[in-house]
Protein backbone atom coordinates (compact mmCIF):
# COMPACT_ATOMS: atom_id res chain seq x y z
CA UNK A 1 154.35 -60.32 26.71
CA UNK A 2 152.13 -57.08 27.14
CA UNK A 3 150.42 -55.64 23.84
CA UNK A 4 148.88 -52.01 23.59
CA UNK A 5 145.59 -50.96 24.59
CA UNK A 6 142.41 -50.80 22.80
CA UNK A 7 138.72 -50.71 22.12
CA UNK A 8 137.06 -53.29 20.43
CA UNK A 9 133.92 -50.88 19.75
CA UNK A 10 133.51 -47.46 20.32
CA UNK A 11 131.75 -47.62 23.25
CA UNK A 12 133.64 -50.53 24.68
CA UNK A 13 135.99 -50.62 27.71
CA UNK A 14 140.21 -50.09 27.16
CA UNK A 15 141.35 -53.48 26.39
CA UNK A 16 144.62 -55.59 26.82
CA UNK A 17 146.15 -58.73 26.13
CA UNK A 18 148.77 -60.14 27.96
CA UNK A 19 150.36 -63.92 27.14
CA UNK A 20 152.20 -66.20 29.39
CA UNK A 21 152.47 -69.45 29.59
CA UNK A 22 149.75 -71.34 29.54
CA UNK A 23 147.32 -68.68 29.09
CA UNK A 24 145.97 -65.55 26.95
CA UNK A 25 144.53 -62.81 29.81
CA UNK A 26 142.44 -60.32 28.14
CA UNK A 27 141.72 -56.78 30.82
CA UNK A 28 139.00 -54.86 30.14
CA UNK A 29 138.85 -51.28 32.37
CA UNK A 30 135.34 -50.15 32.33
CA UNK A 31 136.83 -46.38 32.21
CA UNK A 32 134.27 -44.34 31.02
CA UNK A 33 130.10 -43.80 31.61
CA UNK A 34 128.31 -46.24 29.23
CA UNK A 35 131.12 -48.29 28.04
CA UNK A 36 130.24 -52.03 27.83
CA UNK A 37 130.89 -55.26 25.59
CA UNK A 38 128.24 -56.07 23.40
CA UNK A 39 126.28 -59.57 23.14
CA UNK A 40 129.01 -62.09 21.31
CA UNK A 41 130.54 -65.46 21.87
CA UNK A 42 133.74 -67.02 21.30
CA UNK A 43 134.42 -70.79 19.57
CA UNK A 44 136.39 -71.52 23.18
CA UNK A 45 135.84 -72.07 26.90
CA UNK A 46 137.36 -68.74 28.73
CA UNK A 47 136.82 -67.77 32.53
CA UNK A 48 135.42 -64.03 33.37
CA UNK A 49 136.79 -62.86 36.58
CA UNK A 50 136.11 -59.45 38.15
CA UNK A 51 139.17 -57.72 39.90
CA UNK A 52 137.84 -54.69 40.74
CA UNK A 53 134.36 -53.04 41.12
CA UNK A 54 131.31 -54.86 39.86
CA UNK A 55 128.99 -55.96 36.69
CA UNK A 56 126.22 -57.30 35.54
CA UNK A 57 127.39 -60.42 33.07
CA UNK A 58 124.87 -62.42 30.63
CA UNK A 59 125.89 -65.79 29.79
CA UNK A 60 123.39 -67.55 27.72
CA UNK A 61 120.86 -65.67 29.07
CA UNK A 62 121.11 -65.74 32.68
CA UNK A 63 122.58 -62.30 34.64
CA UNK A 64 124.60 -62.05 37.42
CA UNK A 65 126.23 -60.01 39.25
CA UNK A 66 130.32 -60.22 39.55
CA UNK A 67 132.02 -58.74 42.07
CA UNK A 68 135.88 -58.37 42.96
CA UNK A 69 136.87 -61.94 43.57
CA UNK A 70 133.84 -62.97 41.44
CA UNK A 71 134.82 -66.11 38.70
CA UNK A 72 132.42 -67.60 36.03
CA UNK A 73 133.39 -70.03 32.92
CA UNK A 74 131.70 -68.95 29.87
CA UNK A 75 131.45 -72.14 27.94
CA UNK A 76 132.21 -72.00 23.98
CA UNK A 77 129.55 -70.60 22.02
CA UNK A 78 127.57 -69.11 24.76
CA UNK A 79 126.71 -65.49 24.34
CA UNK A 80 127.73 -63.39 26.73
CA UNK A 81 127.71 -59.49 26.99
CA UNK A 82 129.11 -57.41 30.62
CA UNK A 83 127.88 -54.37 32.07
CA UNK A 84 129.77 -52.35 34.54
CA UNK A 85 127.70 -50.86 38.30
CA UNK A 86 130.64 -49.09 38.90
CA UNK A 87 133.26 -46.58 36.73
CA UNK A 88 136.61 -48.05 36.44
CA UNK A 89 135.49 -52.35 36.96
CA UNK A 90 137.75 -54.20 35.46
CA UNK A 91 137.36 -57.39 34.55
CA UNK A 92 140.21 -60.40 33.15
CA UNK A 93 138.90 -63.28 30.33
CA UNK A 94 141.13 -65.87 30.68
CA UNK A 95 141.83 -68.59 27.84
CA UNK A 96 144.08 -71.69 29.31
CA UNK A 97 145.99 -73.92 27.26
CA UNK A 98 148.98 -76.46 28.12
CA UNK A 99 150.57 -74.74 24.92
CA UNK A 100 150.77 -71.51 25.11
CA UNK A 101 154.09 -69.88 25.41
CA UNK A 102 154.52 -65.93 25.70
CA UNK A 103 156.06 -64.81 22.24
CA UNK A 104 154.57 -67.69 20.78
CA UNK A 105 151.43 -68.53 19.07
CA UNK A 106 150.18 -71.76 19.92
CA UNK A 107 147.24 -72.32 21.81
CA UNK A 108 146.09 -69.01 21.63
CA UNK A 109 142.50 -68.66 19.97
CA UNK A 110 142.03 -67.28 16.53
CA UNK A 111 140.29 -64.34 16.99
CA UNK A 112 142.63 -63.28 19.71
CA UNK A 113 145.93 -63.68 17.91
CA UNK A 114 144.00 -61.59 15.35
CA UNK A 115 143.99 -59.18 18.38
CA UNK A 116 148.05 -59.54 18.77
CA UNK A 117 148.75 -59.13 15.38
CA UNK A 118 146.76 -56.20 13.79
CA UNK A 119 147.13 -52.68 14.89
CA UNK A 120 146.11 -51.44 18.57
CA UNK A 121 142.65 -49.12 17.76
CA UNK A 122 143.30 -45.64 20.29
């Protein structure tokens, strides 16, 4: 199940969410100079994993760098923010759960099936 694109902040990259079973994948395409998350966290475990390009990522303080191939859990509650090096890095958070179903709403976190339900921001 494939949902439109967004931006959760004006400067932040064009964002997706896609649901199949098991898990909620969230892509985020660095597209433009300057775009970038901002510092937040999230009440559930999710992995960040670079498929394309690279970024620096804070988790709870400490940066790395991620790099195509690259994948980190962010732990629940630890802030996090992601900087692209290069235009057009995209980059997948990935929620797991036994009981999510695609066109179904179990298992998916609150804030993202928020995300499915309201209106796509262009």
């Amino acid at each position: 199940m494939q949902y439109l694109e967004y931006r959760t902040h004006e400067d932040g990259p064009i964002t997706s969410i896609h649901v199949e079973k098991g898990r909620v994948i969230i892509a985020m395409d660095f597209d433009v100079p300057g775009c970038h998350t901002r510092l937040h966290s999230h009440t559930f475990d999710h992995w960040m994993e670079c498929t394309s390009g690279s970024a620096r990522i804070t988790i709870d303080g400490v940066v790395s760098v991620i790099k195509d191939g690259d994948r980190y859990l962010v732990a629940a509650h630890k802030q996090h923010d992601i900087y692209p090096l290069e235009l057009d890095t995209v980059l997948r958070c990935i929620h797991e759960h036994d009981d999510i179903e695609a066109g179904k709403h179990d298992g998916i976190p609150l804030e993202w099936l928020h995300r499915l339900t309201d209106e796509a921001i262009a």
